[in-house]
C-alpha atoms as a PDB file:
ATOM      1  CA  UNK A   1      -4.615  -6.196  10.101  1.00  0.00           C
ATOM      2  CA  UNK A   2      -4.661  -8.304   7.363  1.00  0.00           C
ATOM      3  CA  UNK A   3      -2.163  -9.394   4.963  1.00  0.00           C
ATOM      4  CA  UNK A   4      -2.588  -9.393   1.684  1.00  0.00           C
ATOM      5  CA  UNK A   5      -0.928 -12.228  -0.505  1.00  0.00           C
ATOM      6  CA  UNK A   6       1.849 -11.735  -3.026  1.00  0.00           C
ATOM      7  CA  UNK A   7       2.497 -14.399  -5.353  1.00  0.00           C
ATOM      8  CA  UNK A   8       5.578 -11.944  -7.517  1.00  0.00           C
ATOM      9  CA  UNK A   9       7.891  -9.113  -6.185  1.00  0.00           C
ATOM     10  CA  UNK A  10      10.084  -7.384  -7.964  1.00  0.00           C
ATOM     11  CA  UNK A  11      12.675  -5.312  -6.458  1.00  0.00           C
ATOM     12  CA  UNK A  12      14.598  -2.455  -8.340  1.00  0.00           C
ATOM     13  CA  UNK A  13      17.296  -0.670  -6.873  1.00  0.00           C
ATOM     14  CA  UNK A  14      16.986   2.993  -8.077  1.00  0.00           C
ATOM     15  CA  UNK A  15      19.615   5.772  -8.014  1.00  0.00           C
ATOM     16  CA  UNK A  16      19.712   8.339 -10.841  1.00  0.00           C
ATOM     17  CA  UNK A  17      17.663   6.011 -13.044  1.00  0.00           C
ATOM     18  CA  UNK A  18      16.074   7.989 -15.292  1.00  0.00           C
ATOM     19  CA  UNK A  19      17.453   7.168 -18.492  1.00  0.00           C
ATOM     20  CA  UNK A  20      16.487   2.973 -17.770  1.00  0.00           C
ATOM     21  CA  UNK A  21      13.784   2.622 -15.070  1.00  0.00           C
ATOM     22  CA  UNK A  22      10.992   3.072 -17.551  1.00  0.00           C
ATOM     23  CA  UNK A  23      12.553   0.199 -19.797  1.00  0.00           C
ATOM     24  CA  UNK A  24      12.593  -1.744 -16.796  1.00  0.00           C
ATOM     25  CA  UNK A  25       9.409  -0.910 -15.835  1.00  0.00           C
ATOM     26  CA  UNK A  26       7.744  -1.627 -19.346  1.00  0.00           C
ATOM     27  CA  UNK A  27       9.646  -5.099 -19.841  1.00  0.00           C
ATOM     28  CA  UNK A  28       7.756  -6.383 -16.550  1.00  0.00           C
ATOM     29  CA  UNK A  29       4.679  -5.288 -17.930  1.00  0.00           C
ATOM     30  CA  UNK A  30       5.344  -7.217 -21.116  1.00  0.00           C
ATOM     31  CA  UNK A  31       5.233 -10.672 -19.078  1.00  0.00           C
ATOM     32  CA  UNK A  32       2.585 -12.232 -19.771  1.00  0.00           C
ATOM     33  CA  UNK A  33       2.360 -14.526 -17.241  1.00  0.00           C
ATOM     34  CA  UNK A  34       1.592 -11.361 -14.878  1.00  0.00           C
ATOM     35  CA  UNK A  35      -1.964 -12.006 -15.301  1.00  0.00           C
ATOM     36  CA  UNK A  36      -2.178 -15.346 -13.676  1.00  0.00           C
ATOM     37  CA  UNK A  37      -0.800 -13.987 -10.827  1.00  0.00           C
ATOM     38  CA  UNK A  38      -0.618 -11.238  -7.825  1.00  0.00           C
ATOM     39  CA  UNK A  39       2.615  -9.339  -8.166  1.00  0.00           C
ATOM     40  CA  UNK A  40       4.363  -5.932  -6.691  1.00  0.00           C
ATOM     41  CA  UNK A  41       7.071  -3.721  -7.505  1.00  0.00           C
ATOM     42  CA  UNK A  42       9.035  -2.411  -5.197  1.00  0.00           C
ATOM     43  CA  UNK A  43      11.527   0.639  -6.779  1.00  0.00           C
ATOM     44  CA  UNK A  44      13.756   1.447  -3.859  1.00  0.00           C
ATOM     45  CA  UNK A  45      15.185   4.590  -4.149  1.00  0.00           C
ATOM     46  CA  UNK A  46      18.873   5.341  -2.846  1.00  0.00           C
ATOM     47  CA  UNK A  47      18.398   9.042  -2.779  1.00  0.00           C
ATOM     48  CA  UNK A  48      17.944   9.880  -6.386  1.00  0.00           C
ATOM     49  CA  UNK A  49      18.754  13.699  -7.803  1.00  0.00           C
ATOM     50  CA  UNK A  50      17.375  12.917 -11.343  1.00  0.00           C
ATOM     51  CA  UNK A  51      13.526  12.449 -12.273  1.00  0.00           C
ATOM     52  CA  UNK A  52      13.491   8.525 -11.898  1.00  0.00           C
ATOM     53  CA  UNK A  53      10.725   8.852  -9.576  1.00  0.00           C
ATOM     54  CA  UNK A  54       8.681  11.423 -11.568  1.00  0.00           C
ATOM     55  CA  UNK A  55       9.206   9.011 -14.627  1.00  0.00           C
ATOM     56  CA  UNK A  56       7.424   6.148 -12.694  1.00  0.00           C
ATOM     57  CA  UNK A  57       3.928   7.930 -12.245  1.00  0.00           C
ATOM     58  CA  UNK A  58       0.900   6.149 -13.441  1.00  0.00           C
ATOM     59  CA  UNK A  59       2.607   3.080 -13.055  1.00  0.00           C
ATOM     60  CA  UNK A  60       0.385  -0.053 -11.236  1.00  0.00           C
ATOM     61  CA  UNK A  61       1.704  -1.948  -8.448  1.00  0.00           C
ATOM     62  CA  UNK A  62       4.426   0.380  -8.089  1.00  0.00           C
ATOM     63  CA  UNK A  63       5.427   1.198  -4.492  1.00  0.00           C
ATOM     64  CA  UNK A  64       8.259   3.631  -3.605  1.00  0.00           C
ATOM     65  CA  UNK A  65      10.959   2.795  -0.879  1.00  0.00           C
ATOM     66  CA  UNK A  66      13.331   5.837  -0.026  1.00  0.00           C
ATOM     67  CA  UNK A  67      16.677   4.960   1.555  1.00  0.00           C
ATOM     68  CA  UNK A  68      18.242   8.565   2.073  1.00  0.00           C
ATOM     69  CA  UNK A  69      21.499   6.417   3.175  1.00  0.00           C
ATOM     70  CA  UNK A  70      23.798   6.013  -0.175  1.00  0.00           C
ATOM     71  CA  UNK A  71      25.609   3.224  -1.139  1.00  0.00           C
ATOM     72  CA  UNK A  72      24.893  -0.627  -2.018  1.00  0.00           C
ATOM     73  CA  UNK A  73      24.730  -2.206   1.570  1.00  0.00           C
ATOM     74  CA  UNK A  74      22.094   0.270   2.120  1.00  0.00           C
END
């Protein structure tokens, strides 16, 4: 298996987000020193009721994490 390299990841903690993962999302995008490099994003989700995920379609580099345990530690 190989493994692909990563130069960027960014990690957002997601739980009933919808009202500011989208301004999150967009204000990556805006860097423009994302095109000199390989980057991910990594939205974990901490068992969100609200459309955060929905909100995040279309979205490049975007992968989804689901904790279903609640809370910060998790």
């Amino acid at each position: 298996m190989e493994i692909s390299k990563v130069d960027i990841s960014f990690i957002l903690p997601c739980y009933n987000a919808s009202k500011t993962i989208k301004g999150c999302l967009d204000s990556i995008y805006s860097q423009t020193i994302l095109n000199r490099f390989s980057y991910e994003i990594l939205v974990v989700d901490n068992n969100s009721v609200d459309d955060s995920l929905e909100l995040i379609n279309g979205y490049s580099h975007v992968k989804i994490l689901k904790e279903t345990v609640q809370g910060r530690s998790h």
